[in-house]
Structures are given as structure tokens and as C-alpha cells.
PDB file of N, CA and C in Angstrom:
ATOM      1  N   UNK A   1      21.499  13.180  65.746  1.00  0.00           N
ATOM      2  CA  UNK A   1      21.425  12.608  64.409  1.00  0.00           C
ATOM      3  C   UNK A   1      22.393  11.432  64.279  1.00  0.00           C
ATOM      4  N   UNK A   2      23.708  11.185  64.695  1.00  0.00           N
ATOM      5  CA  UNK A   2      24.494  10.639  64.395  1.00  0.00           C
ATOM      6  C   UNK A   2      24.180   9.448  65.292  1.00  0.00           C
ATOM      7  N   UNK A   3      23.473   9.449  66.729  1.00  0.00           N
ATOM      8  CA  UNK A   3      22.838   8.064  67.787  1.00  0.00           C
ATOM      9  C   UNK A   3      21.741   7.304  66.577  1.00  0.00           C
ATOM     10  N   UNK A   4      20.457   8.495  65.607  1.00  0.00           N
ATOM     11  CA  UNK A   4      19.636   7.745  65.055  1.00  0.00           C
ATOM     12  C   UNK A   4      20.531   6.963  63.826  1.00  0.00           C
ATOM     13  N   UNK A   5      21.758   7.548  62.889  1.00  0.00           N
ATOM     14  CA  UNK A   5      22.305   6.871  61.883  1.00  0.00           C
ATOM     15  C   UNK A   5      22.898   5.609  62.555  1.00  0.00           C
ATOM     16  N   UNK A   6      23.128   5.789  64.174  1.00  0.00           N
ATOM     17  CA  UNK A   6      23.510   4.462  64.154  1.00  0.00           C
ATOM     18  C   UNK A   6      22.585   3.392  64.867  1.00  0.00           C
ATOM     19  N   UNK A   7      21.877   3.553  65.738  1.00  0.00           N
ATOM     20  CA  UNK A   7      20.454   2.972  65.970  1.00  0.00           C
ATOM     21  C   UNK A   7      20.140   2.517  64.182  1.00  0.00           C
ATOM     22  N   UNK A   8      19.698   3.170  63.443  1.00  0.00           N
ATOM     23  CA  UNK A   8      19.514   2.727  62.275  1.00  0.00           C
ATOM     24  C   UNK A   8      20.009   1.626  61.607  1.00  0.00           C
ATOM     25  N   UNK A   9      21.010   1.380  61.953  1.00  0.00           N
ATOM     26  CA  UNK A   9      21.268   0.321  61.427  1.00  0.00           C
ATOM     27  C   UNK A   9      21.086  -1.028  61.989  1.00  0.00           C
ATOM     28  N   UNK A  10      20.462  -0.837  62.933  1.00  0.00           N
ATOM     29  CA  UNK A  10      19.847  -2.669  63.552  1.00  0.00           C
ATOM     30  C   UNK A  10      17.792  -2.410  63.688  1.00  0.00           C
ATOM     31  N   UNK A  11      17.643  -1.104  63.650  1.00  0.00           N
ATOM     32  CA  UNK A  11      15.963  -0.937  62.708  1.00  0.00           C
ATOM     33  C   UNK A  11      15.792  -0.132  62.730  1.00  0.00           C
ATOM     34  N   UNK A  12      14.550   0.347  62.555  1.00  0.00           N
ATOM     35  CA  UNK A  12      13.953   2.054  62.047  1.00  0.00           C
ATOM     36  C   UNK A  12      13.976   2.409  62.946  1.00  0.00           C
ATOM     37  N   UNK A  13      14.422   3.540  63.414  1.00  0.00           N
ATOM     38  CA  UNK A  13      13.932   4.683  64.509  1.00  0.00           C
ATOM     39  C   UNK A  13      13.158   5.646  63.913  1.00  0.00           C
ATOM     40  N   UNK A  14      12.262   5.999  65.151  1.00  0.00           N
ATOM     41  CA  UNK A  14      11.383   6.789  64.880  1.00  0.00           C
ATOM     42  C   UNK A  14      11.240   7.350  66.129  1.00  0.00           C
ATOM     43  N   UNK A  15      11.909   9.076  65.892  1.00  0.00           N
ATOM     44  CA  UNK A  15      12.111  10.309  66.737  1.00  0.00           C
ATOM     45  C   UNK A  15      10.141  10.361  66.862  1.00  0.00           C
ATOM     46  N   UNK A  16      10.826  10.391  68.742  1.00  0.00           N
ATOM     47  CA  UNK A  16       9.267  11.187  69.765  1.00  0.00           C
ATOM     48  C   UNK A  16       9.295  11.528  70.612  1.00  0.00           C
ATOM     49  N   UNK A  17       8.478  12.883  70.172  1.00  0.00           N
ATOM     50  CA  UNK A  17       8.836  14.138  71.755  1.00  0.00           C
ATOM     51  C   UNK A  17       8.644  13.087  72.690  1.00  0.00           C
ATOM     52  N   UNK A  18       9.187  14.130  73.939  1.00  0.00           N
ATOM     53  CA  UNK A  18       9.427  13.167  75.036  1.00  0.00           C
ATOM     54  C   UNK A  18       8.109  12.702  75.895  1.00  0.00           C
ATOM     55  N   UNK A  19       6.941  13.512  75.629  1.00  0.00           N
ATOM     56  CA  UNK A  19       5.660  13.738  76.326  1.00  0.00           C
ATOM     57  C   UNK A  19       4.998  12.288  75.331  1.00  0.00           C
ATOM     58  N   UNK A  20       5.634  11.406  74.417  1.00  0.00           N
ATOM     59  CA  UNK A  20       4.914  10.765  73.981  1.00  0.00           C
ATOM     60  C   UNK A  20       5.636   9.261  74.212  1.00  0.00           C
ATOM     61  N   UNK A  21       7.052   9.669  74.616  1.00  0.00           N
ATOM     62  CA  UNK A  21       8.038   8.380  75.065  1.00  0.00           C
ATOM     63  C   UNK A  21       7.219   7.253  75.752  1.00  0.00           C
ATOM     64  N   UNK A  22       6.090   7.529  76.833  1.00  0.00           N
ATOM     65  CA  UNK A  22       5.361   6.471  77.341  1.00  0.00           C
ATOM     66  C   UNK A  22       4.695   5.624  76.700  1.00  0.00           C
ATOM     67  N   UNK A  23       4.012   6.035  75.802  1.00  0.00           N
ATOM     68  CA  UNK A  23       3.244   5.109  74.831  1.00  0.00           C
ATOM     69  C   UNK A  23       4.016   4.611  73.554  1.00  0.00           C
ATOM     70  N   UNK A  24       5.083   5.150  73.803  1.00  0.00           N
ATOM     71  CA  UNK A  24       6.114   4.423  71.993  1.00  0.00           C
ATOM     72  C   UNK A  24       7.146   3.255  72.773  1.00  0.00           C
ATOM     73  N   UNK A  25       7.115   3.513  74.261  1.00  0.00           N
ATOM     74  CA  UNK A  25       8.240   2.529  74.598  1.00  0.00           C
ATOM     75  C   UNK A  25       6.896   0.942  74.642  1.00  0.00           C
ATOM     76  N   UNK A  26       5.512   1.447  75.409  1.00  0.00           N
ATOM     77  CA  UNK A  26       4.383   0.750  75.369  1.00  0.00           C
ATOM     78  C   UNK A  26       4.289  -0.061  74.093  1.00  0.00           C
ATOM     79  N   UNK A  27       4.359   0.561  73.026  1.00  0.00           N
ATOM     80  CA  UNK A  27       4.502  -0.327  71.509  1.00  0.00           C
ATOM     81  C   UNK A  27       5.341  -0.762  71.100  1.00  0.00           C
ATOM     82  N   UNK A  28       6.588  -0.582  71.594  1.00  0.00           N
ATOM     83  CA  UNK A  28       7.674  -1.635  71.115  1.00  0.00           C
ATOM     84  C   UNK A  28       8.005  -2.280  72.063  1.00  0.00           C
ATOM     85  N   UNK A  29       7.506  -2.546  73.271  1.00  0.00           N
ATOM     86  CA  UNK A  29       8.048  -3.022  74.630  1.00  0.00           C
ATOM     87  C   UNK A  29       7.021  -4.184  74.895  1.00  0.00           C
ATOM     88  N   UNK A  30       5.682  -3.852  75.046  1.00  0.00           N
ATOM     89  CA  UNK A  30       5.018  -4.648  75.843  1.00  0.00           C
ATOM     90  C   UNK A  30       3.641  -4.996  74.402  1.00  0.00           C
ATOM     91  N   UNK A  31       3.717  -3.815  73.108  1.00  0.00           N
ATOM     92  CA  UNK A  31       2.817  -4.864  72.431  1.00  0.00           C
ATOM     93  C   UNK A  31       2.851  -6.383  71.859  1.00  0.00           C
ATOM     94  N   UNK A  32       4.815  -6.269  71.542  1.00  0.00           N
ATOM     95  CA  UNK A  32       4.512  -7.697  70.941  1.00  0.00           C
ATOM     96  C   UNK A  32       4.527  -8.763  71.559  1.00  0.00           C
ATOM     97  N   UNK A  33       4.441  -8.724  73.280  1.00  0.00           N
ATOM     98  CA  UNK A  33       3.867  -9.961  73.563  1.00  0.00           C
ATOM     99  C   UNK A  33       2.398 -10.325  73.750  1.00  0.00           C
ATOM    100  N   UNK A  34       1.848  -8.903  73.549  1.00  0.00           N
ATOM    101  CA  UNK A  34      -0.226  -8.780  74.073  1.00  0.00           C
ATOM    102  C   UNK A  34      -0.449  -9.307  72.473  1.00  0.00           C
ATOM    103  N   UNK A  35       0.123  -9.073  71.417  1.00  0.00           N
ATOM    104  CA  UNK A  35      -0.321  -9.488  70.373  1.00  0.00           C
ATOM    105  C   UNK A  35       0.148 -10.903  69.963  1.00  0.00           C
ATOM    106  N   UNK A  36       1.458 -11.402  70.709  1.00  0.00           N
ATOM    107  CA  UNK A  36       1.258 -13.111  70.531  1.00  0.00           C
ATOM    108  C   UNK A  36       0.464 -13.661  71.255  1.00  0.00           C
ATOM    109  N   UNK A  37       0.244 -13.136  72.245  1.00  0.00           N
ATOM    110  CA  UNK A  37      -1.050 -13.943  73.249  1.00  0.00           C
ATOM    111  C   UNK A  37      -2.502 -13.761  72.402  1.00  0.00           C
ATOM    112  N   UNK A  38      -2.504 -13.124  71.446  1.00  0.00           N
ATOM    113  CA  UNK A  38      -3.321 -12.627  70.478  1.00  0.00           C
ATOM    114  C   UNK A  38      -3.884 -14.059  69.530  1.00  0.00           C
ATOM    115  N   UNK A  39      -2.277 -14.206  68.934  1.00  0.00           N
ATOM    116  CA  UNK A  39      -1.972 -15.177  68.255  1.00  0.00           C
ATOM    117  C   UNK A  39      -2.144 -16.318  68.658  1.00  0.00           C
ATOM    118  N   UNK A  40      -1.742 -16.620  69.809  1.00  0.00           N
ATOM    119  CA  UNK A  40      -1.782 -17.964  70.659  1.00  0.00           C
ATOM    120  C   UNK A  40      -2.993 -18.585  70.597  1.00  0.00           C
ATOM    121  N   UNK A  41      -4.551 -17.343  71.532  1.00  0.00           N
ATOM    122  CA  UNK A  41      -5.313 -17.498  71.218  1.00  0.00           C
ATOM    123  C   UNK A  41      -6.186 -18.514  69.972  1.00  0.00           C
ATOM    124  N   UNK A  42      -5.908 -17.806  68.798  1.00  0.00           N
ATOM    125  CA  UNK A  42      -5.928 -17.829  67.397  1.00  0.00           C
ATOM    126  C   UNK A  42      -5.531 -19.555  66.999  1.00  0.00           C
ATOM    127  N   UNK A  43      -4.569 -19.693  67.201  1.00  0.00           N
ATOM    128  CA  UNK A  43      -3.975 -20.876  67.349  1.00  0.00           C
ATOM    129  C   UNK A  43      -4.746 -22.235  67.999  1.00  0.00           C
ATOM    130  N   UNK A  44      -5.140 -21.808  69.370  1.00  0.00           N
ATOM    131  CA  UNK A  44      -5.706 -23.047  70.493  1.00  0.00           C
ATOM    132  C   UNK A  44      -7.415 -22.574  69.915  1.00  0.00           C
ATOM    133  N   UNK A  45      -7.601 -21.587  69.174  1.00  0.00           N
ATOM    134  CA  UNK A  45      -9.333 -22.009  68.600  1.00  0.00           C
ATOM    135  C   UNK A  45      -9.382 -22.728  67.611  1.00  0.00           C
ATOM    136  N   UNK A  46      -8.716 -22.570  66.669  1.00  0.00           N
ATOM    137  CA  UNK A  46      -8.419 -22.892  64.911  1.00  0.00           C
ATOM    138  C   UNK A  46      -8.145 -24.757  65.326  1.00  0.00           C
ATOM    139  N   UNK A  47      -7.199 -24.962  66.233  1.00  0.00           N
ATOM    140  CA  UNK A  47      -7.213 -26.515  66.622  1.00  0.00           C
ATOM    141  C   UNK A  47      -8.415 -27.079  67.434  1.00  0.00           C
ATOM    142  N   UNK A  48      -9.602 -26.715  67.905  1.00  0.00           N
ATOM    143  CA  UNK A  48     -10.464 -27.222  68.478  1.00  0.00           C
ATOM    144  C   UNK A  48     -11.341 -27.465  66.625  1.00  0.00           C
ATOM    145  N   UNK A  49     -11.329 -26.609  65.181  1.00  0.00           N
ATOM    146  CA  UNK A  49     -11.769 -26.955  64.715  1.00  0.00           C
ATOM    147  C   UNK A  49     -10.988 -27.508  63.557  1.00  0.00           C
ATOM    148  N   UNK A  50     -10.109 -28.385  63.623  1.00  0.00           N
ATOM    149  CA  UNK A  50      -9.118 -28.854  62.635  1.00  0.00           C
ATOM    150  C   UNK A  50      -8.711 -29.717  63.175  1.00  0.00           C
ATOM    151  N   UNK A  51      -7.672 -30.934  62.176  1.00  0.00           N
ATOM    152  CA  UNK A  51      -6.840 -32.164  62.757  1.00  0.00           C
ATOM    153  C   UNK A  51      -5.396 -31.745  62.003  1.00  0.00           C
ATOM    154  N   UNK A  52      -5.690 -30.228  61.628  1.00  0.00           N
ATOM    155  CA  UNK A  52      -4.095 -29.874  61.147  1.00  0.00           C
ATOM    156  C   UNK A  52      -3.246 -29.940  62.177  1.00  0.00           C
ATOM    157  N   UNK A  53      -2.238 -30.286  62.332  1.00  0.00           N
ATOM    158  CA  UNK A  53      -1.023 -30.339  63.166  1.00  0.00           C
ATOM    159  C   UNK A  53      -0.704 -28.998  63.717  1.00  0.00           C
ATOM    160  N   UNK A  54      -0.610 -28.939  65.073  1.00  0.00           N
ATOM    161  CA  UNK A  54      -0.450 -27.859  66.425  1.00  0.00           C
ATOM    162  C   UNK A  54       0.592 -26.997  65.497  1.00  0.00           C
ATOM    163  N   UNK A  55       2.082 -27.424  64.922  1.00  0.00           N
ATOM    164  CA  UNK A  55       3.032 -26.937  64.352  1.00  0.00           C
ATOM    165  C   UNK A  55       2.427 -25.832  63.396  1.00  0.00           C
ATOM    166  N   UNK A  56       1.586 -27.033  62.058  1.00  0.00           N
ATOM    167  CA  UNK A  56       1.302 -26.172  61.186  1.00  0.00           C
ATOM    168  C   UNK A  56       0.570 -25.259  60.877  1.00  0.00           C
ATOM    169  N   UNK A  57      -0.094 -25.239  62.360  1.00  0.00           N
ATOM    170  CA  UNK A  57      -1.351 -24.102  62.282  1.00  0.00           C
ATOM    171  C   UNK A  57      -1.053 -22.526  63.073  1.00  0.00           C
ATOM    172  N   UNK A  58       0.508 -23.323  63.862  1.00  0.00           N
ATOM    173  CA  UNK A  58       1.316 -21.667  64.099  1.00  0.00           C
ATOM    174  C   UNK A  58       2.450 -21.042  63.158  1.00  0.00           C
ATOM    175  N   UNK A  59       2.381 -22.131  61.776  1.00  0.00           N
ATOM    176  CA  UNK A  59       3.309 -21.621  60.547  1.00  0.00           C
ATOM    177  C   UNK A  59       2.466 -20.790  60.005  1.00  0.00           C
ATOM    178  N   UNK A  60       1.068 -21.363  59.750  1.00  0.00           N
ATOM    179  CA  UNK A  60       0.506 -20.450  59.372  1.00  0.00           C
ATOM    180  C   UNK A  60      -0.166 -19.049  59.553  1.00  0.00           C
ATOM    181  N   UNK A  61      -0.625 -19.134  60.965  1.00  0.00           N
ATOM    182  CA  UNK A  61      -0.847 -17.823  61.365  1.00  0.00           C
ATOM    183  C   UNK A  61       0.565 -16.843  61.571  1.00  0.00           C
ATOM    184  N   UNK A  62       1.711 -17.471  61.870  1.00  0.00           N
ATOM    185  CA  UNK A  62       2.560 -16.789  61.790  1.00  0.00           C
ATOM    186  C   UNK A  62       3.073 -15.978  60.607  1.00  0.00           C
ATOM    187  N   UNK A  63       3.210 -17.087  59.414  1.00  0.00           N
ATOM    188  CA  UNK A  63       2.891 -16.443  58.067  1.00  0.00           C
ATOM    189  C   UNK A  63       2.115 -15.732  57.801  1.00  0.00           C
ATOM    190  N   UNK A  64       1.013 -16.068  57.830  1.00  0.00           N
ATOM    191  CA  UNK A  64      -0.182 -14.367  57.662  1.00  0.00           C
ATOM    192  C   UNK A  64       0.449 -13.417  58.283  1.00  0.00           C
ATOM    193  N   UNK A  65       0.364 -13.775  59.354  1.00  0.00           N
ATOM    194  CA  UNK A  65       0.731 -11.873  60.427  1.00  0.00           C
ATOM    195  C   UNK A  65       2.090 -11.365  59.618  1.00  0.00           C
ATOM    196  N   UNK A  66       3.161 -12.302  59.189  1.00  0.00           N
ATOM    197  CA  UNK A  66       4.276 -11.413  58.612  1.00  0.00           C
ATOM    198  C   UNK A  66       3.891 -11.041  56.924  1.00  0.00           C
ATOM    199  N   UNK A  67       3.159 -11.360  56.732  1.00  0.00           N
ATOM    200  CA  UNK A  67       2.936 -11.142  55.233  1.00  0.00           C
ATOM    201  C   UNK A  67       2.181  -9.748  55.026  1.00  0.00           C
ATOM    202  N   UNK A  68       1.292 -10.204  56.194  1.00  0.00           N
ATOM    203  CA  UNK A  68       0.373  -8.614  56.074  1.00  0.00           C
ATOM    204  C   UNK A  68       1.128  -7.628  56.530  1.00  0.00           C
ATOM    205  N   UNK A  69       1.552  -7.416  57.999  1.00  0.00           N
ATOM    206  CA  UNK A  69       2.406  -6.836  58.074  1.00  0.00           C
ATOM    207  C   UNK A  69       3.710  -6.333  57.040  1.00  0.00           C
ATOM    208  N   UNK A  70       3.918  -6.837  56.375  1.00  0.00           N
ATOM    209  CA  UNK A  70       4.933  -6.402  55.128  1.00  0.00           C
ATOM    210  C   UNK A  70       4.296  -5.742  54.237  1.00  0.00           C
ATOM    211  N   UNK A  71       2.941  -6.152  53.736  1.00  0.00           N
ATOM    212  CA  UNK A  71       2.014  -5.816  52.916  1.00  0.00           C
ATOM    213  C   UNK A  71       1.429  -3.853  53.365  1.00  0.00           C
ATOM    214  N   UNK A  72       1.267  -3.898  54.389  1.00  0.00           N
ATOM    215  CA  UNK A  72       1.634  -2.878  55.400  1.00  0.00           C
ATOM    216  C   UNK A  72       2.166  -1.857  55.223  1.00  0.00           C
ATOM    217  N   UNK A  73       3.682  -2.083  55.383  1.00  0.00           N
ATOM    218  CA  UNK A  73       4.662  -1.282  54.840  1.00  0.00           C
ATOM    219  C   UNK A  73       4.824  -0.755  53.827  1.00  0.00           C
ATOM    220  N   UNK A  74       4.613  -2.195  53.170  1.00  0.00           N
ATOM    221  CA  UNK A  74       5.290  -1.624  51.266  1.00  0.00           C
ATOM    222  C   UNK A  74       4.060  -0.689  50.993  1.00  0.00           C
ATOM    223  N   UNK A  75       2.836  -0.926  51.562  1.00  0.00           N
ATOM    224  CA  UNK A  75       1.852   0.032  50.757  1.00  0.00           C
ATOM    225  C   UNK A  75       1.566   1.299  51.461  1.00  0.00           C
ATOM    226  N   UNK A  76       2.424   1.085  52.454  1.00  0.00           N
ATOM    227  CA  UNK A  76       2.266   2.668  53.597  1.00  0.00           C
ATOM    228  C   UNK A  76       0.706   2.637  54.016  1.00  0.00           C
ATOM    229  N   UNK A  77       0.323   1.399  54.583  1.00  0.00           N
ATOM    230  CA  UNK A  77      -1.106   1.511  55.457  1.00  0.00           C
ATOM    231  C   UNK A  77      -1.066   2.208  56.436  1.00  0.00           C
ATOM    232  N   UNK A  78      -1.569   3.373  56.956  1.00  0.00           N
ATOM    233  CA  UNK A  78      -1.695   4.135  58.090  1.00  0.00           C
ATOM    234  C   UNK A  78      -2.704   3.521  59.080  1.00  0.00           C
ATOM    235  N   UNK A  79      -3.652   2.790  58.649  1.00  0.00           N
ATOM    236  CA  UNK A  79      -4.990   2.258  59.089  1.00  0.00           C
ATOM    237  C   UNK A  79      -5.321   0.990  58.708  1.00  0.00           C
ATOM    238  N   UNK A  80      -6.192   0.494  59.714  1.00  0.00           N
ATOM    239  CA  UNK A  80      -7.283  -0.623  59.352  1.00  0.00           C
ATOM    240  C   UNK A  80      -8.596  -0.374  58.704  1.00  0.00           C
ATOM    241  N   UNK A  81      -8.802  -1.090  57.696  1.00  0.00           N
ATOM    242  CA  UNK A  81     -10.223  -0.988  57.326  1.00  0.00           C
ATOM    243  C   UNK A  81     -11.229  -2.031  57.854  1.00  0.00           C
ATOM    244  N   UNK A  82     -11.866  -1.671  58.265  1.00  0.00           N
ATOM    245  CA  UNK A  82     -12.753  -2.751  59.168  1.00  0.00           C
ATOM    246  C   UNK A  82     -13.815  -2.991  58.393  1.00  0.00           C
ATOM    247  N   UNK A  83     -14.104  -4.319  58.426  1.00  0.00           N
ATOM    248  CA  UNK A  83     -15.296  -4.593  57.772  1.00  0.00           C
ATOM    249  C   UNK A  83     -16.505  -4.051  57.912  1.00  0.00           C
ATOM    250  N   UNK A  84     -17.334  -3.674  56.872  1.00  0.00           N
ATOM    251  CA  UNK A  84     -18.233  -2.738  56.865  1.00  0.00           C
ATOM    252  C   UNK A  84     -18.361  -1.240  57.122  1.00  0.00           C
ATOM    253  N   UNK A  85     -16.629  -0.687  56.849  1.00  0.00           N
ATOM    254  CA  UNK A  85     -16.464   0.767  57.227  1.00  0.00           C
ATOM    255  C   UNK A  85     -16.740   1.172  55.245  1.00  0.00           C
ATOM    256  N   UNK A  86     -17.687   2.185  55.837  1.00  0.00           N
ATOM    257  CA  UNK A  86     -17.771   2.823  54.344  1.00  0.00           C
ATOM    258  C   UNK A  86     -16.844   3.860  53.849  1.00  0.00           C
ATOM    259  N   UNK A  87     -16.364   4.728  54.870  1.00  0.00           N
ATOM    260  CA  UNK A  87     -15.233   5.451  54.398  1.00  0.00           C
ATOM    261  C   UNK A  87     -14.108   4.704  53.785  1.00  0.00           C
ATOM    262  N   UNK A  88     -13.667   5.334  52.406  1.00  0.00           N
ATOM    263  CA  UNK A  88     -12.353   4.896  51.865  1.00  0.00           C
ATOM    264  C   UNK A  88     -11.558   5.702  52.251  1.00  0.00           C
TER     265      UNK A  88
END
């Protein structure tokens, strides 16, 4: 308890049995670079159809992703809703 109060204080920890350690180090280790290459992507298509500036078109996707992502949190999203899913 007293490693997570202090881990805690530079971000959230979040306790996992050890049988699941492989895939939680997988998501904080190696997703957020598969998801800027995500972004990158995103980026080099959006400029084949625009004359917005290379800069401002990774302010902006960058902005989205942190906005939603926050949006996220504050509303405790567990899930994606995908377009055309009928379950609420």
C-alpha cells in the first residue's frame, strides 16, 4: 500500500494479479507508440486532402485524442460505441 501511495503520486496505479502483468505492462509500454503510429497515419492522409499546414493538422488530431480521452475519464467510459451498435 504504501509503494502504490507513492507511485501515486506521479499517476494512477492500478493493482494486477500477476497472471495479468503481461498484458498491463503491453498497455502502458508498447500501446502508446502503436497508437501514435495510429495518429501519424491519420495525419499523412488528412494532408494528401488539405493545404492545412503539416504542424496544424498534428495540433489538431493531437487535440482531439486528448480531449476525448479526458472526456473518457470524467464520464467513466468503460467502452466504445461503434457506429451502428444498437446496444446502449
Amino acid at each position: 500500500m504504501c509503494l502504490k501511495m507513492l507511485l501515486g503520486c506521479i499517476e494512477n496505479v492500478i493493482e494486477l494479479p500477476e497472471k495479468e502483468m503481461g498484458m498491463g505492462s503491453e498497455l502502458v509500454s508498447c500501446m502508446p507508440g502503436f497508437i501514435a503510429s495510429i495518429f501519424d497515419v491519420i495525419c499523412k492522409e488528412a494532408k494528401k486532402h488539405t493545404e492545412i499546414p503539416d504542424d496544424q493538422i498534428v495540433r489538431m488530431v493531437l487535440s482531439t485524442l486528448s480531449a476525448t480521452g479526458d472526456l473518457m475519464l470524467q464520464k467513466e467510459m468503460t467502452r466504445f460505441i461503434m457506429i451502428g451498435d444498437r446496444e446502449q
